[in-house]
N, C-alpha and C. Protein backbone atom coordinates (compact mmCIF):
# COMPACT_ATOMS: atom_id res chain seq x y z
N UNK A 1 -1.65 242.92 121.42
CA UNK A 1 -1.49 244.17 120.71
C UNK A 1 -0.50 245.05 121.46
N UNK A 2 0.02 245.84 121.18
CA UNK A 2 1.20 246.35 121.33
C UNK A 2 0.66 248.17 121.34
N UNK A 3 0.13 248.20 122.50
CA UNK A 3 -0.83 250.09 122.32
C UNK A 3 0.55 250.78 123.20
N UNK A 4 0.34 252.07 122.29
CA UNK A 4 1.74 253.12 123.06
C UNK A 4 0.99 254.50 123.24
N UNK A 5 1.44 255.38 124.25
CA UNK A 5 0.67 256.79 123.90
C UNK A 5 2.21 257.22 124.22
N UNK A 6 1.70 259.03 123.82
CA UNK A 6 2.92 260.06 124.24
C UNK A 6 2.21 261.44 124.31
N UNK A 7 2.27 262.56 124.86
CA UNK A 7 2.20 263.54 124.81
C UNK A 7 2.71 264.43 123.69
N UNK A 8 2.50 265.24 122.78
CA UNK A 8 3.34 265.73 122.12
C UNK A 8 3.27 267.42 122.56
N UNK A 9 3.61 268.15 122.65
CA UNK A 9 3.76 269.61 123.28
C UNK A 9 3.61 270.29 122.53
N UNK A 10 2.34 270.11 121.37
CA UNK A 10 2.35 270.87 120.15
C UNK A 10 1.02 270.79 119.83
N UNK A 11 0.70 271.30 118.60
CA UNK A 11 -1.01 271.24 118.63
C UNK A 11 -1.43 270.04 117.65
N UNK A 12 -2.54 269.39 117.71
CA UNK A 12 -2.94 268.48 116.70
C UNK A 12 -2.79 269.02 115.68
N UNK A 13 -2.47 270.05 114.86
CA UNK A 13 -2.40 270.31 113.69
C UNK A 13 -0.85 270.48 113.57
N UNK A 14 0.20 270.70 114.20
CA UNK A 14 0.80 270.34 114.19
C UNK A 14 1.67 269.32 113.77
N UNK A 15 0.68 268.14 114.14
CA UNK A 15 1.57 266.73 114.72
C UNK A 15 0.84 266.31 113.11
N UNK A 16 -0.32 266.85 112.70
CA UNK A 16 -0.97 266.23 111.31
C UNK A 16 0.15 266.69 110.56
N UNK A 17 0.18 267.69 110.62
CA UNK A 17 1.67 268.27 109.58
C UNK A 17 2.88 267.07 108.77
N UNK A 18 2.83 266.62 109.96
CA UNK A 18 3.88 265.40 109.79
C UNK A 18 3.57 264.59 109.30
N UNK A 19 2.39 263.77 110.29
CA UNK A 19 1.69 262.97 109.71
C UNK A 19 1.23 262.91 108.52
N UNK A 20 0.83 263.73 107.44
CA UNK A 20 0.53 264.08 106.21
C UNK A 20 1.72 264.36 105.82
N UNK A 21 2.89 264.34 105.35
CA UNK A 21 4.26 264.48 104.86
C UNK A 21 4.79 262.91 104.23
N UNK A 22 4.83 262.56 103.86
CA UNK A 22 4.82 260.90 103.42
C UNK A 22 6.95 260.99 103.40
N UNK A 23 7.29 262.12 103.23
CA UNK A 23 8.74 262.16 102.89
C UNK A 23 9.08 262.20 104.45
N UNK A 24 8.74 262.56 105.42
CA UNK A 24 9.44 262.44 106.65
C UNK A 24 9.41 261.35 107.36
N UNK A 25 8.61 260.38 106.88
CA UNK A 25 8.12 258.76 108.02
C UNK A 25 9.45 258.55 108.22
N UNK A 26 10.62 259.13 107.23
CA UNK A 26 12.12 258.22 107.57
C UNK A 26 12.59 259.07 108.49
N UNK A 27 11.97 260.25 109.14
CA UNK A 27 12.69 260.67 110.07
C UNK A 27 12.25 260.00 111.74
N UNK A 28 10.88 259.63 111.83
CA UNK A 28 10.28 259.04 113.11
C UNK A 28 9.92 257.65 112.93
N UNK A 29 9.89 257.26 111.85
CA UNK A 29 9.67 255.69 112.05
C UNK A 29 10.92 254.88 111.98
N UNK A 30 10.98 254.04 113.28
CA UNK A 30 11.89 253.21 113.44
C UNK A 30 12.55 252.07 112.50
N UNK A 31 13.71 252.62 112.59
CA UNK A 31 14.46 251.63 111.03
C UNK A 31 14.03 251.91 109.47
N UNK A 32 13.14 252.58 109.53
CA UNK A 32 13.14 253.50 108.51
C UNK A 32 14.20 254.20 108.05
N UNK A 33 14.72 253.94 107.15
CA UNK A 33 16.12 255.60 106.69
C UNK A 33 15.35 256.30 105.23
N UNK A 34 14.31 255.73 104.67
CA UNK A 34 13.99 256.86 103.94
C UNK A 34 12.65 256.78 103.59
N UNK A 35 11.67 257.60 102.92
CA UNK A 35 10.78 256.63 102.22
C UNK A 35 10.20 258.03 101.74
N UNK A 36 9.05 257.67 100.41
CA UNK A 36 8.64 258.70 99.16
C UNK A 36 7.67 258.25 98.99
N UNK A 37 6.24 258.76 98.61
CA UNK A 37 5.08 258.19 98.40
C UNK A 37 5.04 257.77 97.13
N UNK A 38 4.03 256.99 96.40
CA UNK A 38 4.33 256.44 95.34
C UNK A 38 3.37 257.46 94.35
N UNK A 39 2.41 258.07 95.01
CA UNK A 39 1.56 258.42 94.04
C UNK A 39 1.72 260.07 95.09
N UNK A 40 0.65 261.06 94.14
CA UNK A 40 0.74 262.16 95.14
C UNK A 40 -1.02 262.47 96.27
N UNK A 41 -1.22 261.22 96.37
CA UNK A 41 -2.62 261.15 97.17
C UNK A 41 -2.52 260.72 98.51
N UNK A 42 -1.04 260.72 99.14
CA UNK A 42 -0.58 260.56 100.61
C UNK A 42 -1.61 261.48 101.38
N UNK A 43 -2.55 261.50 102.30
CA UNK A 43 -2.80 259.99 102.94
C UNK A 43 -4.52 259.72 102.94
N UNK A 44 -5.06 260.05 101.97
CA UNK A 44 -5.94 259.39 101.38
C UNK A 44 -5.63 257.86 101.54
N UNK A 45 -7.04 256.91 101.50
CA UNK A 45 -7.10 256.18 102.03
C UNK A 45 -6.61 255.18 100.29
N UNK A 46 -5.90 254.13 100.47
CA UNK A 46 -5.39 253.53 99.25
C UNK A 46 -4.17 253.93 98.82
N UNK A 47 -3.30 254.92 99.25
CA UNK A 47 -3.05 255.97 98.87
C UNK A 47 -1.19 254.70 99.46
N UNK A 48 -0.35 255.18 98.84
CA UNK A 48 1.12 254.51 99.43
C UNK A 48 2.45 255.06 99.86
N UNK A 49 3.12 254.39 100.36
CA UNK A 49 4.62 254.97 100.04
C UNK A 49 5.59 253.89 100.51
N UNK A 50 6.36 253.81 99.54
CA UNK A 50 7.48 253.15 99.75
C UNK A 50 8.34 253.67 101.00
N UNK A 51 9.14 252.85 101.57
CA UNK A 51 10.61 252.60 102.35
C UNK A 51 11.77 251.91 102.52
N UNK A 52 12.63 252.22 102.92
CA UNK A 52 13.87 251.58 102.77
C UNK A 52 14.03 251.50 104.37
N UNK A 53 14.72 250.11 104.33
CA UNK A 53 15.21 249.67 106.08
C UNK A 53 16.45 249.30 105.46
N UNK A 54 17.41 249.69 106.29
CA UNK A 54 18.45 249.20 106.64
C UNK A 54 19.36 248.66 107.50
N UNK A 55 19.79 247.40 107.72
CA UNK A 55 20.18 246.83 108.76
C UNK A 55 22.07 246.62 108.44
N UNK A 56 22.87 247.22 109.16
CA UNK A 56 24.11 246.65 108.18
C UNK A 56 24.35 246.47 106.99
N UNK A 57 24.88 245.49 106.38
CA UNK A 57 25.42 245.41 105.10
C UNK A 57 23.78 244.68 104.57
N UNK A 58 22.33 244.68 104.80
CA UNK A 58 21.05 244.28 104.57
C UNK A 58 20.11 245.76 104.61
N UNK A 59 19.48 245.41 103.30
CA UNK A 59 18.44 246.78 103.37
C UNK A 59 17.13 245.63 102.57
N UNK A 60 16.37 246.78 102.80
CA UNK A 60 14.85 246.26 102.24
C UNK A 60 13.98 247.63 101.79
N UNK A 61 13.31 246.86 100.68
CA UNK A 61 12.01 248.18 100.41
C UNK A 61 10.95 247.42 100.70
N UNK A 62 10.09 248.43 101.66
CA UNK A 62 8.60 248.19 101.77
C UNK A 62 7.54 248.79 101.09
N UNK A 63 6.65 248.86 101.49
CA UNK A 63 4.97 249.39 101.14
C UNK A 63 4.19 249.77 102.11
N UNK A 64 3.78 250.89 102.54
CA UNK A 64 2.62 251.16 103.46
C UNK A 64 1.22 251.38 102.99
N UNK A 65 0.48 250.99 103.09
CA UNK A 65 -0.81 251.65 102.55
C UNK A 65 -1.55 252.19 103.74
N UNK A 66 -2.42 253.44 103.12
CA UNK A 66 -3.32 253.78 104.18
C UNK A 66 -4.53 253.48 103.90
N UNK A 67 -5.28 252.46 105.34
CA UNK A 67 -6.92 251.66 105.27
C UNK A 67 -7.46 253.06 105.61
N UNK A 68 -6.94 253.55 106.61
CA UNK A 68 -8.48 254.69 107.06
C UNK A 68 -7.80 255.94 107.60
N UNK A 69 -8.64 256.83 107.05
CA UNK A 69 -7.90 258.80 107.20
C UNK A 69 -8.79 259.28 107.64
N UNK A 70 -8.82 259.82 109.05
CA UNK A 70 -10.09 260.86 109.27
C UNK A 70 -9.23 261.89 109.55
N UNK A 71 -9.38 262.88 108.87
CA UNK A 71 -7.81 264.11 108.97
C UNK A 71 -8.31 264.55 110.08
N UNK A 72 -6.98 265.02 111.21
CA UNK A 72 -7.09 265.18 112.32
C UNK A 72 -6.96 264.45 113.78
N UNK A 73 -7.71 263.00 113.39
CA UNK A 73 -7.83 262.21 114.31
C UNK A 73 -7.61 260.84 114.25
N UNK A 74 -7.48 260.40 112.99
CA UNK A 74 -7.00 258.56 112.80
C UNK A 74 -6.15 258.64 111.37
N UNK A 75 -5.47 258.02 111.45
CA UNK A 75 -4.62 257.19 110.10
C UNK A 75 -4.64 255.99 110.23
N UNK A 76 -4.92 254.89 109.98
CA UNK A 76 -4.43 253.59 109.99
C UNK A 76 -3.79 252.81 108.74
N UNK A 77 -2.49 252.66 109.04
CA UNK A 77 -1.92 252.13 107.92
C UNK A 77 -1.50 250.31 108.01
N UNK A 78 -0.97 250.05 106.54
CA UNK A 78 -0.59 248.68 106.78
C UNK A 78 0.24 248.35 106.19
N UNK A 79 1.60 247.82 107.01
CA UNK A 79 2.86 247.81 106.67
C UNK A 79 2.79 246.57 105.88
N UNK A 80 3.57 246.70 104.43
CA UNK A 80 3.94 245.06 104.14
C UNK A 80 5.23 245.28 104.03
N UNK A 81 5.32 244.16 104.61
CA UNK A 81 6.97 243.49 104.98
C UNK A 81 7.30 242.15 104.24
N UNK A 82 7.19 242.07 103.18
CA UNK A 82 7.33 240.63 102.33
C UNK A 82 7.16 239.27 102.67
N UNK A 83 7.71 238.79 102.76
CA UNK A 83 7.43 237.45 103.39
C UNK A 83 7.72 237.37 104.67
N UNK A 84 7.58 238.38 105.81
CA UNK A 84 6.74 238.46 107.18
C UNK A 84 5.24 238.91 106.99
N UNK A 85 5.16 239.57 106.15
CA UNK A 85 3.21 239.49 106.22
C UNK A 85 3.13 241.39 105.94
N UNK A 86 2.04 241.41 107.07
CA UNK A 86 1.69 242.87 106.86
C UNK A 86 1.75 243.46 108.41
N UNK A 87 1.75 244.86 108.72
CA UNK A 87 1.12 245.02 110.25
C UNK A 87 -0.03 246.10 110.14
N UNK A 88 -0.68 246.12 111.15
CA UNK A 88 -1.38 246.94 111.26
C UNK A 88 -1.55 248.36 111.99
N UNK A 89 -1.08 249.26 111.79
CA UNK A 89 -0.39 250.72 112.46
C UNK A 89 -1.53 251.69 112.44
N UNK A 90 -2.27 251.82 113.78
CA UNK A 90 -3.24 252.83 113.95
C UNK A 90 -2.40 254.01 114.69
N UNK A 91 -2.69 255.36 114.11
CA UNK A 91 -2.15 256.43 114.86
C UNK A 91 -3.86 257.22 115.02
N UNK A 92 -3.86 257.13 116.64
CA UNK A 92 -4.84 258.28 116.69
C UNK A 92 -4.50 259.63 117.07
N UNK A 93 -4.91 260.90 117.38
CA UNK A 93 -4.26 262.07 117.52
C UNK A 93 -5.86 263.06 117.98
N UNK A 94 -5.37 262.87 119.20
CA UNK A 94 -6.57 263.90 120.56
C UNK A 94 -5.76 264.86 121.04
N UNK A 95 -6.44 266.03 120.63
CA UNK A 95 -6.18 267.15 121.65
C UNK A 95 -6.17 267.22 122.78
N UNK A 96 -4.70 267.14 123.85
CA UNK A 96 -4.91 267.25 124.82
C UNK A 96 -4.24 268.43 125.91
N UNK A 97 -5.73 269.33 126.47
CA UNK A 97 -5.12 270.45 126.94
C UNK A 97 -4.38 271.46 125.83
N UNK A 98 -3.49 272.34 125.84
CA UNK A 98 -3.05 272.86 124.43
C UNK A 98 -2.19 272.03 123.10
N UNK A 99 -1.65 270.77 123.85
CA UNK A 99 -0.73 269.77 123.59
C UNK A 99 -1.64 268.66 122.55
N UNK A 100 -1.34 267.56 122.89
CA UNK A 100 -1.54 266.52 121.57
C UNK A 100 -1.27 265.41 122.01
N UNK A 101 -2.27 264.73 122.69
CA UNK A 101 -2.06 263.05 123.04
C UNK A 101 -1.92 261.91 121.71
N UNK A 102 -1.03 261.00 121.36
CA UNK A 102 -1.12 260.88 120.08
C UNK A 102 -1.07 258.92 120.62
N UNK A 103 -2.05 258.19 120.27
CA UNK A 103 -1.82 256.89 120.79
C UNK A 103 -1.37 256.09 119.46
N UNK A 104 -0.56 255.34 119.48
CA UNK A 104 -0.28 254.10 118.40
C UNK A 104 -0.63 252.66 118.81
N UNK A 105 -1.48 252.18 117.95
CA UNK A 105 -2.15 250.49 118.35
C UNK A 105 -0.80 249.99 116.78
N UNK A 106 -0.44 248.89 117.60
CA UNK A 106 0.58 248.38 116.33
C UNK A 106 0.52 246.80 116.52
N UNK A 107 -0.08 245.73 115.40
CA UNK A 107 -0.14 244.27 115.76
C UNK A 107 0.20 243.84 114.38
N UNK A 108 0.45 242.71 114.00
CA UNK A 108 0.93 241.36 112.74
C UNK A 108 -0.50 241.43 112.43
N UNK A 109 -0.66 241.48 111.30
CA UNK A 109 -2.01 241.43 110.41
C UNK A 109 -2.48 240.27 109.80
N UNK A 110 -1.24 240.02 108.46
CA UNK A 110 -1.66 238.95 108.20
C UNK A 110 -0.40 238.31 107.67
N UNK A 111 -0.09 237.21 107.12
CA UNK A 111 1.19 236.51 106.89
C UNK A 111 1.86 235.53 108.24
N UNK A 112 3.33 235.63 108.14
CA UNK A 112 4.19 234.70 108.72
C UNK A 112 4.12 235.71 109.83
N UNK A 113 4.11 236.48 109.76
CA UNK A 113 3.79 238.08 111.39
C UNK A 113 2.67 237.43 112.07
N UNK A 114 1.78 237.50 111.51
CA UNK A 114 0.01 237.55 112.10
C UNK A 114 -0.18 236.14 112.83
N UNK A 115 0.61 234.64 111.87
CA UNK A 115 0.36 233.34 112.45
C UNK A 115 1.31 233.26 113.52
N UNK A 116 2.37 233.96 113.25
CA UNK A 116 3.19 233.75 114.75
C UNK A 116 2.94 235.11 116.03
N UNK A 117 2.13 236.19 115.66
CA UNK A 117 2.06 236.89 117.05
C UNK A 117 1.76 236.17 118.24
N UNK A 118 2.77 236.64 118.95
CA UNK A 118 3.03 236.30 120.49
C UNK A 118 3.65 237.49 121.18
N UNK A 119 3.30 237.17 122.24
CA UNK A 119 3.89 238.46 123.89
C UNK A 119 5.03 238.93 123.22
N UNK A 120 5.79 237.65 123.39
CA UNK A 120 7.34 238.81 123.05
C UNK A 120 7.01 239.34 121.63
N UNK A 121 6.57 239.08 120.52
CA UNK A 121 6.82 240.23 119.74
C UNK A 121 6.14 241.48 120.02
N UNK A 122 5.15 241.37 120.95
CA UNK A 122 4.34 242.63 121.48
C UNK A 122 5.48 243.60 121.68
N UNK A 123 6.62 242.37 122.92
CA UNK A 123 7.30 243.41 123.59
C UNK A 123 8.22 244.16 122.59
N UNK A 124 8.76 243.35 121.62
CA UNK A 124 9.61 244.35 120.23
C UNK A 124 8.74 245.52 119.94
N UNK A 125 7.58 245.21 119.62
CA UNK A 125 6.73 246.39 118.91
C UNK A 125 7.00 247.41 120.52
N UNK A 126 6.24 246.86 120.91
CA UNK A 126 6.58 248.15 122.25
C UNK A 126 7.50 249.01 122.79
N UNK A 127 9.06 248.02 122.22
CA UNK A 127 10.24 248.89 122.84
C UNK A 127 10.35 249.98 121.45
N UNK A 128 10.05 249.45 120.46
CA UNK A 128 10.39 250.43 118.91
C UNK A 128 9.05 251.37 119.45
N UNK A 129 8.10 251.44 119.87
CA UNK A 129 7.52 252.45 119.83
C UNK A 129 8.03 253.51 120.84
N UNK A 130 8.81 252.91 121.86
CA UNK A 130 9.69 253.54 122.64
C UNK A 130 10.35 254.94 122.38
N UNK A 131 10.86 254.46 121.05
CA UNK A 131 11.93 255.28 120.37
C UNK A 131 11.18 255.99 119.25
N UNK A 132 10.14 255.16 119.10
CA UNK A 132 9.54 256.05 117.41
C UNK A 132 8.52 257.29 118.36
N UNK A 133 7.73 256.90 118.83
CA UNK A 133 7.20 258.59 119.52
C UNK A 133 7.97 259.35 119.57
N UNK A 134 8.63 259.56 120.75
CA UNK A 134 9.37 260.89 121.15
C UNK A 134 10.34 260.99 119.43
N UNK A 135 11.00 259.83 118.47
CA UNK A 135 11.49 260.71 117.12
C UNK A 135 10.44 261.53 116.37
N UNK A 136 8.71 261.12 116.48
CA UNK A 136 7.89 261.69 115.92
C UNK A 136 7.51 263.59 117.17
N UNK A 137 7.70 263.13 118.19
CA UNK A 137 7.92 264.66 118.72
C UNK A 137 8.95 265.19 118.10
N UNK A 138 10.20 264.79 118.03
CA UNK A 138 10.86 266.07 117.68
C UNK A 138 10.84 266.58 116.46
N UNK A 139 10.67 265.47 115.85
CA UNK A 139 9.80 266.07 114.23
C UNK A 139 9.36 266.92 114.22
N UNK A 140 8.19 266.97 115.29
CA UNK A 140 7.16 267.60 115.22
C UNK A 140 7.45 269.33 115.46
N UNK A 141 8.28 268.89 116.59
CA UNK A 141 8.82 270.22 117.23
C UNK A 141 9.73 270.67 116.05
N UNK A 142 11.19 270.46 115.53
CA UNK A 142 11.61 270.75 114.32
C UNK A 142 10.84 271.15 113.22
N UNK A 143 9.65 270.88 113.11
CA UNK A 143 9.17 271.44 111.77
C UNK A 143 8.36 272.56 112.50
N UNK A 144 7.92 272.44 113.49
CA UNK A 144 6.60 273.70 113.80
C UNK A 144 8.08 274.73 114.18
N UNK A 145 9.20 274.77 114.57
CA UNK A 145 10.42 275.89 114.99
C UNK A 145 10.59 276.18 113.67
N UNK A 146 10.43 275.28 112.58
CA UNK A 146 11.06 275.82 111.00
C UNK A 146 10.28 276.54 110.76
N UNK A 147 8.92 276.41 110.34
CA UNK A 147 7.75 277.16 110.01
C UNK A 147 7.61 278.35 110.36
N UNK A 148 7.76 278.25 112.20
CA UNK A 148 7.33 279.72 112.89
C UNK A 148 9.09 280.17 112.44
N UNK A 149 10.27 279.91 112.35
CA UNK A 149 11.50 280.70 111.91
C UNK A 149 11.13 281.33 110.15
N UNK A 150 10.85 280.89 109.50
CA UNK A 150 10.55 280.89 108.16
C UNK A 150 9.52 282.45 107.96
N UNK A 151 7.90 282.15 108.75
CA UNK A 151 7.36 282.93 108.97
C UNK A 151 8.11 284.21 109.68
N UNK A 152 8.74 284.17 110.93
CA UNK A 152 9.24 285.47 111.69
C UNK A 152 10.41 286.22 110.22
N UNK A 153 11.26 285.58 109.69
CA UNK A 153 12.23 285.80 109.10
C UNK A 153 12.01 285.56 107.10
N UNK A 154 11.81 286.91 106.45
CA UNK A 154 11.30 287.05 105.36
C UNK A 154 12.84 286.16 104.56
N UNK A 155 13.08 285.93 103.85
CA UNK A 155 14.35 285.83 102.47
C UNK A 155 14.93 286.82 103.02
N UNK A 156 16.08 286.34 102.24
CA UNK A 156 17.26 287.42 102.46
C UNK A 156 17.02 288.49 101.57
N UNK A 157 17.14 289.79 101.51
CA UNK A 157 16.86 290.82 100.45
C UNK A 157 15.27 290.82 100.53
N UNK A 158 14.67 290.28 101.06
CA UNK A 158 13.25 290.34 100.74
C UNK A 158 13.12 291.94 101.76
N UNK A 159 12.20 292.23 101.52
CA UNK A 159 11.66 293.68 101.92
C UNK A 159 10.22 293.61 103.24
N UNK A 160 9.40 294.27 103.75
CA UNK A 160 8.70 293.91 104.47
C UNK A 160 7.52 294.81 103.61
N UNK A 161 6.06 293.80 103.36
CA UNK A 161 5.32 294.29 102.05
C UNK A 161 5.11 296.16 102.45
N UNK A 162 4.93 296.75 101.48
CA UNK A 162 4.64 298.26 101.83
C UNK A 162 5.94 299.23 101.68
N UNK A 163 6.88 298.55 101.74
CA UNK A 163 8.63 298.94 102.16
C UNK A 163 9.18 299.57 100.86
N UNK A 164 8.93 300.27 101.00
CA UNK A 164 9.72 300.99 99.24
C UNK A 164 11.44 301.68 99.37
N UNK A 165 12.26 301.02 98.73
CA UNK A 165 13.51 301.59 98.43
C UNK A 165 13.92 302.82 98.02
């Protein structure tokens, strides 16, 4: 199995933010460039979303489903990848200190993935989680700076409530 942690410098509700966004997975998941949920019950458990990978002049659409949602603290999803099989993608998410310890368990489930897991593909999964945490921090950080900018800063022409012309 292929387990990763990271710190995130933000609060668990925060980092759910994201996590519950089904339109941003293409910003932190690796080789991902886009993806849209299929239905609007993201991330209810059953619940999907498509993606697009692109490799060079090669792209692909997938399927994620989510097995298990405890909002706050687990997602576990399951990638299908066509004729490699499926994987199995646990994100847990613990408060740690004011911050956000966020661990990912990632293994081949079932298919041509699952009969051939071995070490080295551990080590693939491991180096992509490398890169997919810290893209899911800055996510994280980018959207909680949008929010709190959004909040500090009304519309343009907007007034401050009580404010009469």
């Amino acid at each position: 199995m292929a387990i990763r942690h990271q710190v995130i410098e933000q609060s668990p509700e925060a980092v759910w933010a994201v996590l519950e966004n089904p339109d941003l997975y293409g910003e932190w998941v690796v080789g991902t460039t886009a993806s849209r949920p299929l239905d609007d019950q993201w991330p209810r458990v059953d619940a999907a979303l498509e993606y697009s990978v692109s490799l060079g002049p090669w792209s692909y659409e997938g399927r994620t489903t989510v097995r298990r949602f405890e909002p706050g603290r687990w997602l576990e999803l399951e990638a299908h990848s066509g004729r490699l099989g499926t994987a199995r993608i646990a994100i847990e998410v613990r408060p740690w200190g004011g911050h956000t310890l966020v661990i990912v368990d990632e293994h081949p489930l079932r298919g041509l993935g699952g009969a051939l897991h071995t070490a080295p593909l551990d080590l693939l999964i491991q180096l992509r989680h490398r890169t997919m945490l810290p893209r899911l921090a800055e996510t994280v950080e980018r959207m909680t700076h949008r929010t709190a900018s959004a909040d500090a800063h009304p519309p343009l022409g907007g007034r401050p409530p009580g404010v009469r012309s």
